[in-house]
C-alpha atoms as a PDB file:
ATOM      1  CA  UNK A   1       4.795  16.876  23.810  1.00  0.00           C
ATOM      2  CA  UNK A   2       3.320  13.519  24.871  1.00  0.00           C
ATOM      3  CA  UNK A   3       3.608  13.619  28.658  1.00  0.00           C
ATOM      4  CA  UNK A   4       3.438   9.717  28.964  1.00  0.00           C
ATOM      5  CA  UNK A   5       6.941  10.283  27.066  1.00  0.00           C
ATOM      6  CA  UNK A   6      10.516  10.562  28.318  1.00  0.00           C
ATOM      7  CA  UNK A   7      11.819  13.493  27.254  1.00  0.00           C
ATOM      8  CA  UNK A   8      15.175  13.900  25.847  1.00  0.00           C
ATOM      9  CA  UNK A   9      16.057  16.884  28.041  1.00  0.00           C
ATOM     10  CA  UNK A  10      14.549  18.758  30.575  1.00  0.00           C
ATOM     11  CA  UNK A  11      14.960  23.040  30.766  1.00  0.00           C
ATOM     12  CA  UNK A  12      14.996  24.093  34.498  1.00  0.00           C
ATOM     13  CA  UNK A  13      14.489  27.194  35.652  1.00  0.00           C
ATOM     14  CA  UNK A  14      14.499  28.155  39.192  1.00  0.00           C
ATOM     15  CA  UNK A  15      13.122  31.992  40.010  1.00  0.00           C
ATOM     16  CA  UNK A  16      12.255  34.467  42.965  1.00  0.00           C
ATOM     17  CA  UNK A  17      10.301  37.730  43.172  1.00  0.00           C
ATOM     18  CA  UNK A  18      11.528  38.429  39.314  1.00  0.00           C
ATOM     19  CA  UNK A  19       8.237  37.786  37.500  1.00  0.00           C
ATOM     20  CA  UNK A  20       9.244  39.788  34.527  1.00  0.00           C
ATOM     21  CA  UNK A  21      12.531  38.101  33.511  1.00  0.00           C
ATOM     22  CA  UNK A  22      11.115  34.939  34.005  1.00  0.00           C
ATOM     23  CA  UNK A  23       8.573  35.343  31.982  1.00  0.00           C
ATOM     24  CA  UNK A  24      11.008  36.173  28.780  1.00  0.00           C
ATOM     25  CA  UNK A  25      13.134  33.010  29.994  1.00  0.00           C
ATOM     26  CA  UNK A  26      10.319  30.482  30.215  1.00  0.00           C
ATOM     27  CA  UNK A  27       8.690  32.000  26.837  1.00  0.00           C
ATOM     28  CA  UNK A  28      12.265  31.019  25.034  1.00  0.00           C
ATOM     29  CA  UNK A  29      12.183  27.355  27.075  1.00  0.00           C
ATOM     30  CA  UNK A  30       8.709  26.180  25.708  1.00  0.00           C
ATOM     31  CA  UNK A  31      10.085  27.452  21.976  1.00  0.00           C
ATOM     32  CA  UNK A  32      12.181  24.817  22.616  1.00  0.00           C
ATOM     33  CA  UNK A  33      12.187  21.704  19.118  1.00  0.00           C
ATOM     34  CA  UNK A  34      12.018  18.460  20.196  1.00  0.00           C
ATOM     35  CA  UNK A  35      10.491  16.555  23.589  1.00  0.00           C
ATOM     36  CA  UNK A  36      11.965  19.070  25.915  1.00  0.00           C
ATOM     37  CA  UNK A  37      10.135  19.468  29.312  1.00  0.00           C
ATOM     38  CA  UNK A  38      10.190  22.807  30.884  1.00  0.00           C
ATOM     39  CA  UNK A  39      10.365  22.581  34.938  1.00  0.00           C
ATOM     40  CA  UNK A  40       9.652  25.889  37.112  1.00  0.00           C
ATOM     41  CA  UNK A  41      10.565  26.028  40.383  1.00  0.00           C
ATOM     42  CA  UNK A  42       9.268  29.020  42.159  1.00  0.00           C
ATOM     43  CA  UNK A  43      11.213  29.184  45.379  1.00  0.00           C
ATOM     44  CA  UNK A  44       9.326  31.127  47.454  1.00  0.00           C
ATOM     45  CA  UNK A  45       8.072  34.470  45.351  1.00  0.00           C
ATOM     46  CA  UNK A  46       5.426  36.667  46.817  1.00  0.00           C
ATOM     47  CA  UNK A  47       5.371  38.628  43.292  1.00  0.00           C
ATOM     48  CA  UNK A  48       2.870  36.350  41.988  1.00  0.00           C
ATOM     49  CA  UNK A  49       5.615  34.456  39.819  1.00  0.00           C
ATOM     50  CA  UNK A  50       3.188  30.791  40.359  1.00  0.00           C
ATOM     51  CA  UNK A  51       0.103  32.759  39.159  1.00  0.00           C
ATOM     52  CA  UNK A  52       1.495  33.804  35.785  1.00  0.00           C
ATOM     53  CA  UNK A  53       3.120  30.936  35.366  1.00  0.00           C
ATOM     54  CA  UNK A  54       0.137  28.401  35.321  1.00  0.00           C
ATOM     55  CA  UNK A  55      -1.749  31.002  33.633  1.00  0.00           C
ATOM     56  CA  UNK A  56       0.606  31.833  30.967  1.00  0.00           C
ATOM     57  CA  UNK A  57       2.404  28.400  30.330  1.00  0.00           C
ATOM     58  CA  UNK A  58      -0.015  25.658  31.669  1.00  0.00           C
ATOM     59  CA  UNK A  59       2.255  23.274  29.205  1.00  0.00           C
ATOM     60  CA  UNK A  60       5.431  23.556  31.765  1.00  0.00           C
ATOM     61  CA  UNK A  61       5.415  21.554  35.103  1.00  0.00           C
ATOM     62  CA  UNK A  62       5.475  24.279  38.318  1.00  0.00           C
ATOM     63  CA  UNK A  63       6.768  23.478  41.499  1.00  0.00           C
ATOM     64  CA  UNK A  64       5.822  25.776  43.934  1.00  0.00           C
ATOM     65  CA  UNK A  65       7.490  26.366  47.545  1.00  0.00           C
ATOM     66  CA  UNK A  66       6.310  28.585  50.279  1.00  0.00           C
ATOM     67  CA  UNK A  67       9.400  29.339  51.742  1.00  0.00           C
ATOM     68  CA  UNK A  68      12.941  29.738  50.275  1.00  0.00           C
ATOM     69  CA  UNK A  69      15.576  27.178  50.548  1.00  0.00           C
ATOM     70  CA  UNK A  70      17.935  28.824  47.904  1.00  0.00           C
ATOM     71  CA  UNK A  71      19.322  28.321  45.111  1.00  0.00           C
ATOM     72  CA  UNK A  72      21.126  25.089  45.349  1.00  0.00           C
ATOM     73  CA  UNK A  73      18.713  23.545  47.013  1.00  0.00           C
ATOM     74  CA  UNK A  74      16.229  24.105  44.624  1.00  0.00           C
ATOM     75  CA  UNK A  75      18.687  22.707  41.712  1.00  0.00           C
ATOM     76  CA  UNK A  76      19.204  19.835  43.715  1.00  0.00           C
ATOM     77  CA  UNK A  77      15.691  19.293  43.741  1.00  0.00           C
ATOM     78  CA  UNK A  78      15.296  19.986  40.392  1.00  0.00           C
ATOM     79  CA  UNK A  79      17.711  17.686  38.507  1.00  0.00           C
ATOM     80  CA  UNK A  80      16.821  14.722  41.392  1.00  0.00           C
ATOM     81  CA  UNK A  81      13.126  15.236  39.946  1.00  0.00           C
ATOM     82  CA  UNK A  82      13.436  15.311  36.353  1.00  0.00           C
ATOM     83  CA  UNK A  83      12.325  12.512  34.177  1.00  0.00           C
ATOM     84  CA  UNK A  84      15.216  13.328  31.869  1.00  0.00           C
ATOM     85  CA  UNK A  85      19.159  12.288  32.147  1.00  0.00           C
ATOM     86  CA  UNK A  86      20.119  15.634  30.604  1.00  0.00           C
ATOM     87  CA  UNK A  87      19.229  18.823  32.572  1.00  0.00           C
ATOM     88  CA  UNK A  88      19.619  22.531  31.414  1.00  0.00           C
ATOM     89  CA  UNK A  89      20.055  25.167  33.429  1.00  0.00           C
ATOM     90  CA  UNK A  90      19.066  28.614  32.907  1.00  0.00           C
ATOM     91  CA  UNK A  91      19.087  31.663  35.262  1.00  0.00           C
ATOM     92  CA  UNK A  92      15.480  33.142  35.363  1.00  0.00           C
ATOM     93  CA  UNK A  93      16.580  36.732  33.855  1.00  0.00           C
ATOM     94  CA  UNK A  94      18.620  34.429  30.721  1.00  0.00           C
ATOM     95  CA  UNK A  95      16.795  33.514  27.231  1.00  0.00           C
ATOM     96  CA  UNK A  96      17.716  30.654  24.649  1.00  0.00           C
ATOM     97  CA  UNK A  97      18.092  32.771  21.371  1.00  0.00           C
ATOM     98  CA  UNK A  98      17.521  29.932  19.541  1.00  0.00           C
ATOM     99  CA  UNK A  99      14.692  27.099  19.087  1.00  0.00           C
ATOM    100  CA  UNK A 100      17.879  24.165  18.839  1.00  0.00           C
ATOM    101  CA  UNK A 101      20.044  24.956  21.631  1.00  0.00           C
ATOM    102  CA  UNK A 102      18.316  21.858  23.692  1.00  0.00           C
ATOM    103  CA  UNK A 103      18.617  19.115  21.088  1.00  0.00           C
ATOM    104  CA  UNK A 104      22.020  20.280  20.652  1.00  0.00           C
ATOM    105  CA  UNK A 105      23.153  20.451  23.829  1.00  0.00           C
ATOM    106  CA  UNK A 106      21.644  16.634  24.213  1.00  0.00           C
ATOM    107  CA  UNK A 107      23.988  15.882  21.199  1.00  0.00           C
ATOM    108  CA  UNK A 108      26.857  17.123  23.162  1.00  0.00           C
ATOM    109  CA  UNK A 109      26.898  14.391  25.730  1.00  0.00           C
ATOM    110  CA  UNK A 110      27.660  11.781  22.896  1.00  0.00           C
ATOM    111  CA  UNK A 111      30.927  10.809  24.595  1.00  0.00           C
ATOM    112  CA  UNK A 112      30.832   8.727  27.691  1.00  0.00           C
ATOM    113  CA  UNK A 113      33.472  10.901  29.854  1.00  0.00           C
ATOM    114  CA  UNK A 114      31.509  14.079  29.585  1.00  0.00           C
ATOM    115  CA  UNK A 115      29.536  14.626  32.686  1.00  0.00           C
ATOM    116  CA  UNK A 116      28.414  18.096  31.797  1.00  0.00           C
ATOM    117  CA  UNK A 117      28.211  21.162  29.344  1.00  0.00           C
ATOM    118  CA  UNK A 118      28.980  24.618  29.656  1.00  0.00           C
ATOM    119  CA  UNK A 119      26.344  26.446  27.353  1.00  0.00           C
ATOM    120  CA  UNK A 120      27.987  29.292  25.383  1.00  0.00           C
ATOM    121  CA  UNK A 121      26.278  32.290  26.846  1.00  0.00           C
ATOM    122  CA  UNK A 122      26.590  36.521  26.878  1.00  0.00           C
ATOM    123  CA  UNK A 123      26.024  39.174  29.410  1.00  0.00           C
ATOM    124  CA  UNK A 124      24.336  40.837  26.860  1.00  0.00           C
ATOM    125  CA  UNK A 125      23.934  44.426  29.467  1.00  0.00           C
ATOM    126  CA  UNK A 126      27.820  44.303  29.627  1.00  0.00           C
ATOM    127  CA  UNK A 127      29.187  43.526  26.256  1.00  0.00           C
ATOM    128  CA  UNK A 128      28.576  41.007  23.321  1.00  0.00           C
ATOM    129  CA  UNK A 129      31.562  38.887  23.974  1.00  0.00           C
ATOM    130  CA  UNK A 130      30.538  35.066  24.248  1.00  0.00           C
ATOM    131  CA  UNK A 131      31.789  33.181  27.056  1.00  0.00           C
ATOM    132  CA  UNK A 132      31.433  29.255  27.307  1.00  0.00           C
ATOM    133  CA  UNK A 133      32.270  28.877  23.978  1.00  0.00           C
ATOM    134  CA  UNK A 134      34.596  26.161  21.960  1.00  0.00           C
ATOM    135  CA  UNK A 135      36.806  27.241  19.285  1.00  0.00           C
ATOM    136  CA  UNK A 136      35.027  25.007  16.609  1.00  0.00           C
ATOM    137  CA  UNK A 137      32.466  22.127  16.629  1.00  0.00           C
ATOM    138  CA  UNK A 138      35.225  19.808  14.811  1.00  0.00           C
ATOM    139  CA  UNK A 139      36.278  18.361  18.280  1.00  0.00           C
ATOM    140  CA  UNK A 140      35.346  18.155  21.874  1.00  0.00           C
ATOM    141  CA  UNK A 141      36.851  20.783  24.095  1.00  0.00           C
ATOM    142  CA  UNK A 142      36.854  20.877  28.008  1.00  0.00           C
ATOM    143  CA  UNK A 143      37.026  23.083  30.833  1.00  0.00           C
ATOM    144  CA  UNK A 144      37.266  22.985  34.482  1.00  0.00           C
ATOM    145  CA  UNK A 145      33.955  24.320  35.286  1.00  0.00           C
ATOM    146  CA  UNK A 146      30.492  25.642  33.770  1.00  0.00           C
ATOM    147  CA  UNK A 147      28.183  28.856  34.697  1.00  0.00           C
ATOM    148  CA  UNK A 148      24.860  28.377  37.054  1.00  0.00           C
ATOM    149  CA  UNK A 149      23.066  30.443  34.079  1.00  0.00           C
ATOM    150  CA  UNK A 150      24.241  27.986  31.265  1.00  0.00           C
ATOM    151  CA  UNK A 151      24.743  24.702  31.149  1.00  0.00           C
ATOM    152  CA  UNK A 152      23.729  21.179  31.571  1.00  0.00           C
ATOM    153  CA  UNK A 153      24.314  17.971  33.496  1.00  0.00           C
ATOM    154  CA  UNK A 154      24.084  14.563  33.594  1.00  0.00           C
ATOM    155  CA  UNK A 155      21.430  13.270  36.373  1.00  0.00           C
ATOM    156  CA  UNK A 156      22.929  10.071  36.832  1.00  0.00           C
ATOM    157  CA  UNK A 157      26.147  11.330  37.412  1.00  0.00           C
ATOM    158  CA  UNK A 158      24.612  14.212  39.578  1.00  0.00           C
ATOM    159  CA  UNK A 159      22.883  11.796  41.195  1.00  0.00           C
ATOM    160  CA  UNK A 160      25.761   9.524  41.990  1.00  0.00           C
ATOM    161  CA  UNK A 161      28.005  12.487  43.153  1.00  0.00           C
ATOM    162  CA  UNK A 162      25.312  13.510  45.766  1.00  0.00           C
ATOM    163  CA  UNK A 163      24.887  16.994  43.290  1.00  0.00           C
ATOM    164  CA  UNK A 164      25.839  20.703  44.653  1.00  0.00           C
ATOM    165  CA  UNK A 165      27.074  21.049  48.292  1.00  0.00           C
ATOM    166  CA  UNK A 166      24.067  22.718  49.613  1.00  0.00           C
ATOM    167  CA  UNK A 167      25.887  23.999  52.676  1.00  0.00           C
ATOM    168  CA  UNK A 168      27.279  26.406  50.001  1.00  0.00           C
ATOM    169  CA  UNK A 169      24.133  27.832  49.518  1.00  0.00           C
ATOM    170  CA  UNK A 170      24.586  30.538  47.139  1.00  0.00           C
ATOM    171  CA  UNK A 171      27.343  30.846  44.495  1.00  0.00           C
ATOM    172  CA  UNK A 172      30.370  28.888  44.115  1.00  0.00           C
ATOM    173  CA  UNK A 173      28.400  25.077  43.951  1.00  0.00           C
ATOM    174  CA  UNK A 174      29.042  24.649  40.299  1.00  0.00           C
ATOM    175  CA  UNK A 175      33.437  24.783  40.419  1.00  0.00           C
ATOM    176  CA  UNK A 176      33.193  22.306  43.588  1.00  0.00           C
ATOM    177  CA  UNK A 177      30.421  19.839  41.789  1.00  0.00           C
ATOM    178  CA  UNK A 178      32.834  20.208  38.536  1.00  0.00           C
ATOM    179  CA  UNK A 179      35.842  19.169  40.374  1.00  0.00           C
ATOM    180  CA  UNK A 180      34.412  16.446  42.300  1.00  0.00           C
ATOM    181  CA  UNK A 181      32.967  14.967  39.218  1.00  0.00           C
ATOM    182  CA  UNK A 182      36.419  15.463  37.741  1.00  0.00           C
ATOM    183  CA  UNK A 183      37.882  13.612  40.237  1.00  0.00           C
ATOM    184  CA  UNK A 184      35.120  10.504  39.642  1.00  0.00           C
ATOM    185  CA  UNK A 185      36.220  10.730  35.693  1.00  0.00           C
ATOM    186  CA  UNK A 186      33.933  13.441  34.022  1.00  0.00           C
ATOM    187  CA  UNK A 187      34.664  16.154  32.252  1.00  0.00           C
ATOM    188  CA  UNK A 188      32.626  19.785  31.421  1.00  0.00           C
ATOM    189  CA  UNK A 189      32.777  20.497  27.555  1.00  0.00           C
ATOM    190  CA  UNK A 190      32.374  23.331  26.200  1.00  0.00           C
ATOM    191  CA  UNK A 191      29.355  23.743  23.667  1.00  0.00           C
ATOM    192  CA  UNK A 192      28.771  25.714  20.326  1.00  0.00           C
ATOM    193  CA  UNK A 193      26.401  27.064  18.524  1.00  0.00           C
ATOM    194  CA  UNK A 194      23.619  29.811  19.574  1.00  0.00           C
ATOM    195  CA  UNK A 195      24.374  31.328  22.720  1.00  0.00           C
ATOM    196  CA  UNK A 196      22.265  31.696  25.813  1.00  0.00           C
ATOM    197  CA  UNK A 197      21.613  35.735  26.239  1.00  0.00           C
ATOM    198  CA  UNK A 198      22.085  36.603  30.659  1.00  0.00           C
ATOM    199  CA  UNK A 199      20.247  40.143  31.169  1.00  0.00           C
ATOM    200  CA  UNK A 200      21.294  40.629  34.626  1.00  0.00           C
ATOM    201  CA  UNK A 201      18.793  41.527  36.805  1.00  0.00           C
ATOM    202  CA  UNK A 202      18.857  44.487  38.882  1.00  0.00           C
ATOM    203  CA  UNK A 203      17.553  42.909  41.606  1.00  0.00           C
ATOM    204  CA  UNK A 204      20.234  40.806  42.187  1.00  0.00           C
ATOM    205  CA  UNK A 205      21.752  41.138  45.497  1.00  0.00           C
ATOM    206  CA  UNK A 206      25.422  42.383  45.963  1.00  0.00           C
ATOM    207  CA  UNK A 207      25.807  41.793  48.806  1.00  0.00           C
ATOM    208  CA  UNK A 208      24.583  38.581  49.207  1.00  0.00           C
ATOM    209  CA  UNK A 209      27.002  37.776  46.265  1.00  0.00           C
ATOM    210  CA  UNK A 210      29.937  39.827  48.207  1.00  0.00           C
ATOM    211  CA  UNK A 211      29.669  37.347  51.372  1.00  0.00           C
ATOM    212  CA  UNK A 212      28.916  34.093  49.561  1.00  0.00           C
ATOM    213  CA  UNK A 213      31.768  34.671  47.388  1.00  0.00           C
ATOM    214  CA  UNK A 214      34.678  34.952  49.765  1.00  0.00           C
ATOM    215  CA  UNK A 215      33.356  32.440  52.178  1.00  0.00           C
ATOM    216  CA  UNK A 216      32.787  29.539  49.263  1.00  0.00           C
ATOM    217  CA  UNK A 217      36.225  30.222  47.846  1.00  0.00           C
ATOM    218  CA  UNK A 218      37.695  29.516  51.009  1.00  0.00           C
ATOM    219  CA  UNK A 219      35.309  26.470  51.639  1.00  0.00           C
ATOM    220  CA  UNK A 220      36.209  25.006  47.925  1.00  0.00           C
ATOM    221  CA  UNK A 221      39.753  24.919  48.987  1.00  0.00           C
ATOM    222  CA  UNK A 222      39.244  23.148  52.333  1.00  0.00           C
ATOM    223  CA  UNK A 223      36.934  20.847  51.304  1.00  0.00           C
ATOM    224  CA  UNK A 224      38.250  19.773  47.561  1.00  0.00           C
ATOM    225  CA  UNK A 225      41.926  20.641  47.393  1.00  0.00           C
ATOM    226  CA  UNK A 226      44.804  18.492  48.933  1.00  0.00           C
ATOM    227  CA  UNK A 227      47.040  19.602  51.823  1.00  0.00           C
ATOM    228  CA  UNK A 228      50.535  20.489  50.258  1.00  0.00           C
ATOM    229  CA  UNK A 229      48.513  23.095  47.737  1.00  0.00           C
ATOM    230  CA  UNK A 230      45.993  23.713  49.858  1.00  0.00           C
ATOM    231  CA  UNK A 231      48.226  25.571  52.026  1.00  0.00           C
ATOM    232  CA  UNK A 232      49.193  27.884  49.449  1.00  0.00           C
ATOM    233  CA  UNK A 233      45.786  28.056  47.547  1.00  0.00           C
ATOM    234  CA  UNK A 234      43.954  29.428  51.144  1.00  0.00           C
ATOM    235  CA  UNK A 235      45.731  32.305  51.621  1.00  0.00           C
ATOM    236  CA  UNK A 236      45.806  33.430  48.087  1.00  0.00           C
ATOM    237  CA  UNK A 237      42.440  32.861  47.733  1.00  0.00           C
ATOM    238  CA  UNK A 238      41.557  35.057  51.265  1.00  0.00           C
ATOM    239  CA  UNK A 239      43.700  37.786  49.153  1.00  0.00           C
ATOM    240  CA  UNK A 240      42.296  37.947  46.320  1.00  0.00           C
ATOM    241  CA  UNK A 241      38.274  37.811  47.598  1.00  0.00           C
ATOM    242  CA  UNK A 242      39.664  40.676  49.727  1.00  0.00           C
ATOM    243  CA  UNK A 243      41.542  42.791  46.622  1.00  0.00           C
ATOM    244  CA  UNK A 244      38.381  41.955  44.640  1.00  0.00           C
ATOM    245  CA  UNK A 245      36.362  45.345  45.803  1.00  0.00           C
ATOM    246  CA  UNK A 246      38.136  48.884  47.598  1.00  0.00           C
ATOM    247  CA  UNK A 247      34.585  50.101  48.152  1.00  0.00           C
ATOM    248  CA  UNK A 248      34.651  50.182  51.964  1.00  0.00           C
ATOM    249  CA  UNK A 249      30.616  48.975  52.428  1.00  0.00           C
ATOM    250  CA  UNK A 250      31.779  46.006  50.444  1.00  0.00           C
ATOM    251  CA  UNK A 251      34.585  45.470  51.526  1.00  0.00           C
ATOM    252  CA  UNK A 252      33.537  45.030  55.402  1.00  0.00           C
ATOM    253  CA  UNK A 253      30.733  42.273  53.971  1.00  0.00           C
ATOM    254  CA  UNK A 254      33.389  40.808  52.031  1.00  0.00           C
ATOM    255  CA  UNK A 255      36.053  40.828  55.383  1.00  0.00           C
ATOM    256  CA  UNK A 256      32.527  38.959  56.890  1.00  0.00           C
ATOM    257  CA  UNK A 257      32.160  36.480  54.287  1.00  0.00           C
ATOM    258  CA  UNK A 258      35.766  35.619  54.850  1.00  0.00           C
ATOM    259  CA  UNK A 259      35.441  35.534  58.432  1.00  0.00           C
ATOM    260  CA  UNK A 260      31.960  32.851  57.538  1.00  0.00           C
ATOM    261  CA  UNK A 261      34.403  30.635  55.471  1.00  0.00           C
ATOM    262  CA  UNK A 262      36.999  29.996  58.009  1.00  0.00           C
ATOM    263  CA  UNK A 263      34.820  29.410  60.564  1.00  0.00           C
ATOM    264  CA  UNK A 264      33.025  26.884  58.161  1.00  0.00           C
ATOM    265  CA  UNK A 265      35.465  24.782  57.492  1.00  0.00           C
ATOM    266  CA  UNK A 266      35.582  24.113  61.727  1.00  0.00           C
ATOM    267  CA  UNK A 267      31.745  22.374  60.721  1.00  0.00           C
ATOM    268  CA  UNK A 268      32.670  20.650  56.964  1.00  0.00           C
ATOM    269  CA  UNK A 269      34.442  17.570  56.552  1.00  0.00           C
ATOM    270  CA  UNK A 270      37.602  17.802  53.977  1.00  0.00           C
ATOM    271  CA  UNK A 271      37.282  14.999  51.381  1.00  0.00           C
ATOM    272  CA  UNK A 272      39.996  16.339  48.886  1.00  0.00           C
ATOM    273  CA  UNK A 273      40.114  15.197  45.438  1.00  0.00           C
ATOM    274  CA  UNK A 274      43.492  12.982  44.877  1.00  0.00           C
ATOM    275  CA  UNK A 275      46.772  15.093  43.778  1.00  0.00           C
ATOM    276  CA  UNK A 276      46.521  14.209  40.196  1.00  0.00           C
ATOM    277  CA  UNK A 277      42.993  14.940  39.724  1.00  0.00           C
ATOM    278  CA  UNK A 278      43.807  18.578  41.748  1.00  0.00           C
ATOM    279  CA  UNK A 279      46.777  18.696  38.590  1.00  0.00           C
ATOM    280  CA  UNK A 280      44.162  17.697  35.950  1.00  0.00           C
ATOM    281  CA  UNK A 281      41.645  20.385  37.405  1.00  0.00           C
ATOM    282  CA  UNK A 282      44.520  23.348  36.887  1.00  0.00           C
ATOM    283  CA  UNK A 283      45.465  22.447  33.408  1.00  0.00           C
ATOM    284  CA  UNK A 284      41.859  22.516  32.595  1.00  0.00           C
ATOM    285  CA  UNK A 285      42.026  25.963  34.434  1.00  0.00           C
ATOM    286  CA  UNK A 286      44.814  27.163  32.682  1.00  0.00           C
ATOM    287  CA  UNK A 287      44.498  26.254  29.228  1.00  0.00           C
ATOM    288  CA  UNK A 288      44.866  28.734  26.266  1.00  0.00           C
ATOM    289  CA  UNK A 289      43.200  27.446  24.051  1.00  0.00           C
ATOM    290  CA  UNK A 290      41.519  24.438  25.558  1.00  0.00           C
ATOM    291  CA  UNK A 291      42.213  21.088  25.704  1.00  0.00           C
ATOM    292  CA  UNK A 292      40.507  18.623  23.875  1.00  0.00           C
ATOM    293  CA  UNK A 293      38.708  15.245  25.742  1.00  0.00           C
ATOM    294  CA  UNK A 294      41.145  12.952  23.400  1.00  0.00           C
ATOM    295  CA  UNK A 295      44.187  15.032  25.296  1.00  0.00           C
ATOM    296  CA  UNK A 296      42.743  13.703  28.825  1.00  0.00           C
ATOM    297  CA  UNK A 297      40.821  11.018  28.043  1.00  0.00           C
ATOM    298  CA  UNK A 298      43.616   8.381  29.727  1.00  0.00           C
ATOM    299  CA  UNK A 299      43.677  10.249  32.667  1.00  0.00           C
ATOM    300  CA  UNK A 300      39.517  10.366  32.818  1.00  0.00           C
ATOM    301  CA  UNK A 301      39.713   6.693  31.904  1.00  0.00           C
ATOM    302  CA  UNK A 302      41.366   6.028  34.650  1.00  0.00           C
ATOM    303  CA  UNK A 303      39.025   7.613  37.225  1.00  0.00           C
ATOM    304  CA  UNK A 304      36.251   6.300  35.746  1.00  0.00           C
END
């Protein structure tokens, strides 16, 4: 594409130490129609990842760091520094299966009120079922949240909401940046079409996951949800992170992760989204099948 241009969407993909994967997930970026820029952000790999890259795919635009910062930094950085207003998200082990799933998803933000998309996508190792996915393309569906390994966002809005938490650091950013942006009268629809195939790596770490899940959960109800259900949500949520694994090894990270949380929310400020946002954010949750925008579209109006 002409790099004096502004693209209509930019595909970013931030990676670590899986060189492999990523290469499959940037090869499906760059097949990419339209003027679709392609942003790796190597967050500190030792593999060699910034070496194949720019000798591989000198077309995309690297950004390499020496040290990690994590994953929600590095998306922070990402969508700040795009020269797009529509950023797509992929996971470095994910693929686009098909050569129109950017220009589409660009389509997708044709209404005003929606702030994001949640990219239909599979975990292809588990089982073919598509997640993400609206029941037809004759209307606009929402959702309460999106997936880190498929969707896309607005950068103004991002932008204007101050983007993920980064004390969260790992897991759990996108539900709190989807109900905060909820709250400021955005909505996450849900997108058709080809899906995004997840190969989950087996490098991923469990046990990071097993501690940053518990102790975000508890964080996303201190810091988003307001007192009267608040006080019911925390314990439930301590529960259930708890109930979520019997394997004793994981369990005790998971008892740790818990233990992280409530200590957290001693050192993060509570800014709770108003009671009838928190009420819009459960239907959303709840629905079966989804709601359409034209359903909430007062209610967004009025945030807005």
């Amino acid at each position: 594409m002409n790099r004096d241009a502004a693209p209509i969407a930019t595909i970013m993909i931030v990676t670590r130490n899986r060189i492999d994967d990523l290469r499959q997930a940037v090869a499906s970026a760059t097949a990419q129609t339209g003027a679709i820029d392609v942003l790796i952000i190597d967050d500190g790999s030792t593999d060699g990842t910034s070496s194949m890259i720019a000798s591989e795919f000198p077309g995309v635009t690297l950004v390499t760091h020496a040290r990690s910062q994590g994953l929600v930094v590095r998306r922070n950085q990402g969508v700040t520094a795009s020269r797009s207003n529509v950023v797509i998200s992929i996971d470095d082990d994910a693929v686009l299966t098909a050569p129109d799933i950017a220009t589409r998803t660009v389509k997708a933000f044709g209404d005003a009120h929606i702030g994001a998309i949640a990219m239909p996508y599979a975990n292809v190792k588990r089982s073919p079922q598509l997640h993400q996915l609206a029941p037809d393309d004759t209307d606009i569906y929402v959702t309460d949240r999106f997936i880190g390994t498929a969707h896309a966002v607005r950068r103004d809005i991002f932008v204007q909401l101050g983007g993920y938490r980064e004390g969260l650091f790992h897991q759990g950013e996108e539900a709190d940046y989807c109900i905060r942006m909820l709250a400021a009268g955005y909505a996450v629809r849900l997108g058709f079409g080809s899906a995004i195939h997840h190969f989950e790596s087996p490098s991923r770490d469990v046990t990071r996951m097993d501690h940053y899940g518990p102790r975000n959960a508890i964080l996303f109800a201190w810091q988003n949800v307001p007192l009267a259900p608040a006080l019911i949500q925390g314990p439930l949520t301590i529960g259930g992170v708890l109930m979520h694994t019997l394997n004793p090894r994981r369990l005790a990270t998971r008892i740790g992760g818990v233990v992280d949380g409530l200590a957290s929310c001693l050192r993060e400020e509570r800014a709770p989204v108003s009671a009838d946002a928190f009420a819009l954010w459960r239907r959303l949750r709840h629905a079966s099948p989804p709601l359409r925008l034209r359903d909430i579209a007062p209610e967004l109006a009025a945030r807005g």
